[in-house]
C-alpha atoms as a PDB file:
ATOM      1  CA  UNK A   1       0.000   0.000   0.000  1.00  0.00           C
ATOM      2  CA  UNK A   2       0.918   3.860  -0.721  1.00  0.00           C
ATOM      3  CA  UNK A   3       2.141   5.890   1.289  1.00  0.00           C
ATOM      4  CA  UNK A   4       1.621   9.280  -1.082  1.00  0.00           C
ATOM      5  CA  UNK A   5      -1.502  10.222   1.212  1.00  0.00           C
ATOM      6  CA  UNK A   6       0.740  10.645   4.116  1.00  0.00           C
ATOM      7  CA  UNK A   7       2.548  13.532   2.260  1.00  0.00           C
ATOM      8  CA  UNK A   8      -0.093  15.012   0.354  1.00  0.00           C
ATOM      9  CA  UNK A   9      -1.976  18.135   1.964  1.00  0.00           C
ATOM     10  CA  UNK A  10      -5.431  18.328   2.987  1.00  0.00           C
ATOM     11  CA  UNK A  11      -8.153  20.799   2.820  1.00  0.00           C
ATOM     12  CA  UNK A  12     -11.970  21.464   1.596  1.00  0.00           C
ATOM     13  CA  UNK A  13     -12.918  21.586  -2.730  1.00  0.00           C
ATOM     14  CA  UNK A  14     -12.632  25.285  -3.796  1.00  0.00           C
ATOM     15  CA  UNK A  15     -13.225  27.456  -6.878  1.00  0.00           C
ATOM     16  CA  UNK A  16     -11.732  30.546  -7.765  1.00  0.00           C
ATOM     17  CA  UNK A  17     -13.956  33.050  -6.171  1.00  0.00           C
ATOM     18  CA  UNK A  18     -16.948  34.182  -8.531  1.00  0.00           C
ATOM     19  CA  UNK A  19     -15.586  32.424 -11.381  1.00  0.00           C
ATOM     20  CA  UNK A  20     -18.372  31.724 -13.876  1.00  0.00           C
ATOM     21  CA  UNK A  21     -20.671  34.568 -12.678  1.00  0.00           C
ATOM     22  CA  UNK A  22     -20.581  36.478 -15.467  1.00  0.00           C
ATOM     23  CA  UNK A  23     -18.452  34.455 -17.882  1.00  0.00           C
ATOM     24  CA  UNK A  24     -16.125  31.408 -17.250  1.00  0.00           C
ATOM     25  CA  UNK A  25     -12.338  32.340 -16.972  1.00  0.00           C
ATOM     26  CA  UNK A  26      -9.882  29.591 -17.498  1.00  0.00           C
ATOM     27  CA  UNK A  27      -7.190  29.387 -14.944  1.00  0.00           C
ATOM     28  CA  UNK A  28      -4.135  28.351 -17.731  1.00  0.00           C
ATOM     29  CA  UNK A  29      -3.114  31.294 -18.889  1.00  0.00           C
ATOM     30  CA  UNK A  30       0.487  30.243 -20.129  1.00  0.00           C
ATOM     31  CA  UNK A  31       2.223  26.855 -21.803  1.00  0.00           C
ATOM     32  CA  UNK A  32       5.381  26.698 -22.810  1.00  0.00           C
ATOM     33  CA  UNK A  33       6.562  23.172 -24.658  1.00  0.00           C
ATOM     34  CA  UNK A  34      10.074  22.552 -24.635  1.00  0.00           C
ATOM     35  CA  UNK A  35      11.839  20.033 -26.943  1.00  0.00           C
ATOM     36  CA  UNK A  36      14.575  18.622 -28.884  1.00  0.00           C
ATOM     37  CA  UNK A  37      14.772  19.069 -32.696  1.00  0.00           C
ATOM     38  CA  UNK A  38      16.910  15.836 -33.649  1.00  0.00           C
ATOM     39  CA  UNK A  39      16.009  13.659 -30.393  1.00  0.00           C
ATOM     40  CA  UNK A  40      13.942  10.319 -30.956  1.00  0.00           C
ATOM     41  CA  UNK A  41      12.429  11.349 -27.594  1.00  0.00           C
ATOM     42  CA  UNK A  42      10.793  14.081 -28.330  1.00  0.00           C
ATOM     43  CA  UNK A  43       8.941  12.342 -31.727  1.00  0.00           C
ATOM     44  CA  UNK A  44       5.579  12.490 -30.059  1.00  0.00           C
ATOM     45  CA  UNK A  45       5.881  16.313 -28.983  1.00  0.00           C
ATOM     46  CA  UNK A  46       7.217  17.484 -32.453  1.00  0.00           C
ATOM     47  CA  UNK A  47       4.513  15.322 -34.391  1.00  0.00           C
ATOM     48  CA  UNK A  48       2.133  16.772 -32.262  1.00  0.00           C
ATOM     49  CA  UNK A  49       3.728  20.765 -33.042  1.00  0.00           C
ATOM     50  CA  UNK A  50       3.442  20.053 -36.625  1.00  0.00           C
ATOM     51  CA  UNK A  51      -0.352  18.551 -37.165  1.00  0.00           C
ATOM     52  CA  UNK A  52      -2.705  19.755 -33.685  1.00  0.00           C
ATOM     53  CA  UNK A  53      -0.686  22.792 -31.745  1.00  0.00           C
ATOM     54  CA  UNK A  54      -2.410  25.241 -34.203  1.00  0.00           C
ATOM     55  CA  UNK A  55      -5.973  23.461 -33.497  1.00  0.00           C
ATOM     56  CA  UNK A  56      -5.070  23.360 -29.978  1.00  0.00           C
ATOM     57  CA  UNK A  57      -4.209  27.601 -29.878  1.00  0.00           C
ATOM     58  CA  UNK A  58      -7.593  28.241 -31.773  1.00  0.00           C
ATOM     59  CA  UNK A  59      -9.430  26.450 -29.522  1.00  0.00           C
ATOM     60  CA  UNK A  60      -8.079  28.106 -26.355  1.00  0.00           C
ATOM     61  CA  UNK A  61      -7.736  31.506 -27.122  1.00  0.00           C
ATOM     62  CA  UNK A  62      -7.145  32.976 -23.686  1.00  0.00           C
ATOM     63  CA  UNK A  63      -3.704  29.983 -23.319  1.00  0.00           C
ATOM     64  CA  UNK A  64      -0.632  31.376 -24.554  1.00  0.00           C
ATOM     65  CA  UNK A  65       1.466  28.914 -26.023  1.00  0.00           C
ATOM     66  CA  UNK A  66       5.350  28.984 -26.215  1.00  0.00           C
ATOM     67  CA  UNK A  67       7.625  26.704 -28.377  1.00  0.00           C
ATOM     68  CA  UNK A  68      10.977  25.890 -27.409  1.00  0.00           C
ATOM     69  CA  UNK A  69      13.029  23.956 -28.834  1.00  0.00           C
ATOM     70  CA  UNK A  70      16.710  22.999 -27.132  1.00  0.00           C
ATOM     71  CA  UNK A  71      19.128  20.813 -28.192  1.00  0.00           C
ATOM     72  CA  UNK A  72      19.825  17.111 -26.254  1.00  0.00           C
ATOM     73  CA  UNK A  73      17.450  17.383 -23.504  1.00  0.00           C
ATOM     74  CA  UNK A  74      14.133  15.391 -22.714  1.00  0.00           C
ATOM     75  CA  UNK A  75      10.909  17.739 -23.857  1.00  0.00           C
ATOM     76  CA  UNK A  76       8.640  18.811 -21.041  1.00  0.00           C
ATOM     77  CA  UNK A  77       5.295  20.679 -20.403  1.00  0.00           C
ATOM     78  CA  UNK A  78       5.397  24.079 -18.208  1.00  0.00           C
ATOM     79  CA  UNK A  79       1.877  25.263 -17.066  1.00  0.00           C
ATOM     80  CA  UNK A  80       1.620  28.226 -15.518  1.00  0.00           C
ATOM     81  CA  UNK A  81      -1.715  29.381 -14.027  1.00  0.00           C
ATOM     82  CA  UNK A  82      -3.570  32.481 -12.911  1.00  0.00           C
ATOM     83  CA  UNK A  83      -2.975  32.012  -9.015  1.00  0.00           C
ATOM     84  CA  UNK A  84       1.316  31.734  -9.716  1.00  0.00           C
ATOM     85  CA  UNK A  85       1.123  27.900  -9.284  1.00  0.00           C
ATOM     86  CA  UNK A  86       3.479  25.909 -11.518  1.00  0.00           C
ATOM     87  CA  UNK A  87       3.526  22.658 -12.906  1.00  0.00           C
ATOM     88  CA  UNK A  88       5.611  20.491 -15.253  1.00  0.00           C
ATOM     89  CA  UNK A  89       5.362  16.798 -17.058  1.00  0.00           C
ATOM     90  CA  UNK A  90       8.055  15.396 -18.410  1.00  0.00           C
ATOM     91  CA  UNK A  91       7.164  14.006 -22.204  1.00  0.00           C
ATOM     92  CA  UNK A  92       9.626  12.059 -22.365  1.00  0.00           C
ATOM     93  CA  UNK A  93       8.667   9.101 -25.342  1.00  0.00           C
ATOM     94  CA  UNK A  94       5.171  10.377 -25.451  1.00  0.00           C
ATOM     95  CA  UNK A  95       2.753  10.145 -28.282  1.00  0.00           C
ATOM     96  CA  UNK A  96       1.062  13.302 -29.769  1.00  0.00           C
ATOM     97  CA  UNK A  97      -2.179  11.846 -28.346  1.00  0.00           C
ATOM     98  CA  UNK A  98      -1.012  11.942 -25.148  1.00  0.00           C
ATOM     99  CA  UNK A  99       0.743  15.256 -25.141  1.00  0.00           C
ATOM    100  CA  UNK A 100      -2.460  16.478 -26.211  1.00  0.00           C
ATOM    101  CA  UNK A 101      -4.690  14.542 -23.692  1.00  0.00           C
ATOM    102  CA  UNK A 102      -2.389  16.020 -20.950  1.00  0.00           C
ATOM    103  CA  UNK A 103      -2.559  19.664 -22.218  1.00  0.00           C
ATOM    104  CA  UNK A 104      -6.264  19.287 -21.996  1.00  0.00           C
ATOM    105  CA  UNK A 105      -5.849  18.229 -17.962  1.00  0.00           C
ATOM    106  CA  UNK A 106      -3.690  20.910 -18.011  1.00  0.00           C
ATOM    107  CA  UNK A 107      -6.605  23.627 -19.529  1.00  0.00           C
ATOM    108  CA  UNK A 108      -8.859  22.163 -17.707  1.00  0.00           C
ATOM    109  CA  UNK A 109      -7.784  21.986 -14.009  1.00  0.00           C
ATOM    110  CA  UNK A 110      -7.685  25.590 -11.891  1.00  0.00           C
ATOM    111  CA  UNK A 111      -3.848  25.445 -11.561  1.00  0.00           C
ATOM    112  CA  UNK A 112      -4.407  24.521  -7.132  1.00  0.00           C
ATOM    113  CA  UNK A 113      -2.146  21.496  -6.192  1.00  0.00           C
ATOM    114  CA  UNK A 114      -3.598  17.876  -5.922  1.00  0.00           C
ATOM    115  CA  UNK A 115      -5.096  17.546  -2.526  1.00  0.00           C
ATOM    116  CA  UNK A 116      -6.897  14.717  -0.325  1.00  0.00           C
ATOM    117  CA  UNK A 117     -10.424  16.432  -0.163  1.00  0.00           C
ATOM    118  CA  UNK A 118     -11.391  16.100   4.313  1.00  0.00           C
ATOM    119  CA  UNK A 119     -15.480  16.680   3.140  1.00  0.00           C
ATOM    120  CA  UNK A 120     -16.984  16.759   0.088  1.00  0.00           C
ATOM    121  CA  UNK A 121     -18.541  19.667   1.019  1.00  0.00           C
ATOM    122  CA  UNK A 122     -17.455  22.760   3.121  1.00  0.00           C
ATOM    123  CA  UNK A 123     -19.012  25.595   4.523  1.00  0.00           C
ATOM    124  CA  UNK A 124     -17.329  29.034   6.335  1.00  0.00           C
ATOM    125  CA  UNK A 125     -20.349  29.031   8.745  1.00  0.00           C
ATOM    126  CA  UNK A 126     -21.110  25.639   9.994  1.00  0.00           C
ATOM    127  CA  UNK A 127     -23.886  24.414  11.954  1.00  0.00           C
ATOM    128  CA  UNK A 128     -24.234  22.558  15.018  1.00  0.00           C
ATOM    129  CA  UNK A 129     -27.943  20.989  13.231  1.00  0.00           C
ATOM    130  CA  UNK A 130     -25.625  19.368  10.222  1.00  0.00           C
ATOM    131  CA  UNK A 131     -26.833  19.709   6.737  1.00  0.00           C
ATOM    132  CA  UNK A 132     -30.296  20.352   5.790  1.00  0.00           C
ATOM    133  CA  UNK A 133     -31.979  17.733   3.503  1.00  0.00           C
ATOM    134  CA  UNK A 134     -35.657  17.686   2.721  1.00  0.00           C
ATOM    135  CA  UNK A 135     -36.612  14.770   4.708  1.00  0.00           C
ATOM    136  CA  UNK A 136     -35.143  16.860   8.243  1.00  0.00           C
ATOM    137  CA  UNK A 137     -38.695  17.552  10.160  1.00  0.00           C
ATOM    138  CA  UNK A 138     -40.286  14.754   8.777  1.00  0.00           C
ATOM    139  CA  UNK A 139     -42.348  12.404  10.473  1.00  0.00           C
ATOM    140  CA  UNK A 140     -40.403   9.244  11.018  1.00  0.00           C
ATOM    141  CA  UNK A 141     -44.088   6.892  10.769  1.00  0.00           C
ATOM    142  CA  UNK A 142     -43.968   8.413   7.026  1.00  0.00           C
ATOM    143  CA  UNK A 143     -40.965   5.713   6.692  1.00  0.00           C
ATOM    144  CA  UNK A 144     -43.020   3.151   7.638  1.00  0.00           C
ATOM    145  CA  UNK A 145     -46.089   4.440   5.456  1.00  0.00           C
ATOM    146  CA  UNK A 146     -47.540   3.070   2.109  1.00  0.00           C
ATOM    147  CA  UNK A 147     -48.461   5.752  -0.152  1.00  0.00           C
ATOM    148  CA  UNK A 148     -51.056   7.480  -0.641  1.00  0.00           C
ATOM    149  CA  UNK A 149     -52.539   7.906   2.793  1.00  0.00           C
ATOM    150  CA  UNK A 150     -56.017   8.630   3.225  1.00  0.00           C
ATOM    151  CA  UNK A 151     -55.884  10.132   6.718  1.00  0.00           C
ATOM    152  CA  UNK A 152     -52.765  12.274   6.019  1.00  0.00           C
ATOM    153  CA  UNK A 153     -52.827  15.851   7.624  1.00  0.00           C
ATOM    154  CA  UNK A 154     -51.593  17.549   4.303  1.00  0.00           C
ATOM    155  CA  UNK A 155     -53.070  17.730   1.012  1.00  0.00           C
ATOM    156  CA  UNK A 156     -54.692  14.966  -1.280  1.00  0.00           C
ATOM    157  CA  UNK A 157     -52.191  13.736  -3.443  1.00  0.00           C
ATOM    158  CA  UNK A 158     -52.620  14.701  -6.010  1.00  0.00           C
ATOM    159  CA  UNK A 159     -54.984  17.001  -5.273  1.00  0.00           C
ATOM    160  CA  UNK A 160     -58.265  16.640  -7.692  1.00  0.00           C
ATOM    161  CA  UNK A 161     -58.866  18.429 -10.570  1.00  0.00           C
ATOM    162  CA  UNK A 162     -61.622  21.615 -10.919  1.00  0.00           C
ATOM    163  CA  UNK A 163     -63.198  18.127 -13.327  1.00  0.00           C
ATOM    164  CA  UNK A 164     -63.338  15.729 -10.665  1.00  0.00           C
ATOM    165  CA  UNK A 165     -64.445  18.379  -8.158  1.00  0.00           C
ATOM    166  CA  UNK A 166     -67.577  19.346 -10.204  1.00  0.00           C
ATOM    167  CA  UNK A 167     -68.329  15.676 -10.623  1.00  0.00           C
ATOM    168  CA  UNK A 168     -68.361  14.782  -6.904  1.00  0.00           C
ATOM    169  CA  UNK A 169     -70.835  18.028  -6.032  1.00  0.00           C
ATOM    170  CA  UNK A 170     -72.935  16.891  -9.224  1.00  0.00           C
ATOM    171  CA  UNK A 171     -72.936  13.057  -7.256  1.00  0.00           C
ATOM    172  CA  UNK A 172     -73.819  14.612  -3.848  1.00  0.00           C
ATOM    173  CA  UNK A 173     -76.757  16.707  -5.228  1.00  0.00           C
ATOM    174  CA  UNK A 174     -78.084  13.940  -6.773  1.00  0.00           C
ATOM    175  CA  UNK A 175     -77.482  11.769  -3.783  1.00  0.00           C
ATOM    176  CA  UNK A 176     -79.618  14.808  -2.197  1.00  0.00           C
ATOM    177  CA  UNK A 177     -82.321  14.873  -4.527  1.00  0.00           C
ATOM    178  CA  UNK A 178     -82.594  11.060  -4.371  1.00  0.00           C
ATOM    179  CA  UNK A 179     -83.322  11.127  -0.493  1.00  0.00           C
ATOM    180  CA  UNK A 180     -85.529  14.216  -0.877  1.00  0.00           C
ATOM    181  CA  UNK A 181     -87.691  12.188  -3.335  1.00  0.00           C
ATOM    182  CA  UNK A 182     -87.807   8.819  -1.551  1.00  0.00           C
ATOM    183  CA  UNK A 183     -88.828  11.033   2.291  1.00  0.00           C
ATOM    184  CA  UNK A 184     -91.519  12.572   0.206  1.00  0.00           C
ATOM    185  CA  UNK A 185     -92.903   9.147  -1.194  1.00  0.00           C
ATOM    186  CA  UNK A 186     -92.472   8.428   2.359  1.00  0.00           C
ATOM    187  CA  UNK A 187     -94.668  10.761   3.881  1.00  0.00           C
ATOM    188  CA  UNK A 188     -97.415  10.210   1.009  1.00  0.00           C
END
């Protein structure tokens, strides 16, 4: 078993603040590819300069994307992001598929380091009650119930239509009229 848990910091999921109100702002705002021009390591990265970096750029307008090429060394990905976080992948031996697959991760992620998440949820202003759900001042019998209940203290569900109303009063008064004629045969 790891041990990479034990060294990796902790803390609550976060966005940057407001981002999306408004418009979405992507948190990559520079790449710079490094890479060797005669190097069989750095196949993947130059095949992938040549036929999808220009796809890539149009695609992500607000990224700006620096080529570098320099002699003998292994090729690499630097990511710089809006909050002055940094991080690099070696590409050493990749494929243009995967240099592309990671510079989407890359676009996509809001530049904060990789951290074990305590809660899935966090709040600056917690409560001693816990979270709220929909089922928090229910009855507890209701768990127990079978639906629909004819004796329950809320609304028929569903409640009837104007249609269905106007039928039953049309029922009753003839229920009405019925007794009214047979008390009068009654009485004769």
């Amino acid at each position: 078993m790891s041990n990479a848990h034990l060294f990796m910091s902790s803390g609550f999921p976060r966005a940057p603040l407001n981002n999306g109100i408004g418009r979405y702002i992507g948190q990559l705002k520079r790449v710079t590819i490094k890479f060797c021009k005669s190097h069989g390591d750095s196949k993947g990265v130059r095949e992938f300069i040549e036929s999808e970096l220009i796809d890539f750029s149009r695609n992500n307008p607000g990224v700006v994307v620096y080529v570098k090429p320099r002699r003998h060394r292994s090729p690499n990905l630097t990511a710089e992001y809006l909050n002055g976080n940094r991080e690099y992948i070696n590409c050493h031996n990749f494929t243009k598929e995967e240099v592309y697959k990671w510079l989407n991760l890359l676009t996509t992620r809001a530049g904060k380091e990789v951290m074990r998440y305590r809660k899935l949820w966090h709040t600056d202003n917690p409560s001693i009650q816990g979270i709220w759900t929909p089922f928090t001042f229910r009855d507890p019998a209701l768990n127990l119930a079978t639906f629909p209940i004819e004796d329950f203290n809320g609304p028929k569900y569903p409640p009837p239509t104007a249609t269905e109303q106007l039928i039953e009063l049309f029922k009753k008064q003839q229920l009405e009229e019925q007794e009214n004629k047979q008390n009068k045969n009654e009485e004769n």
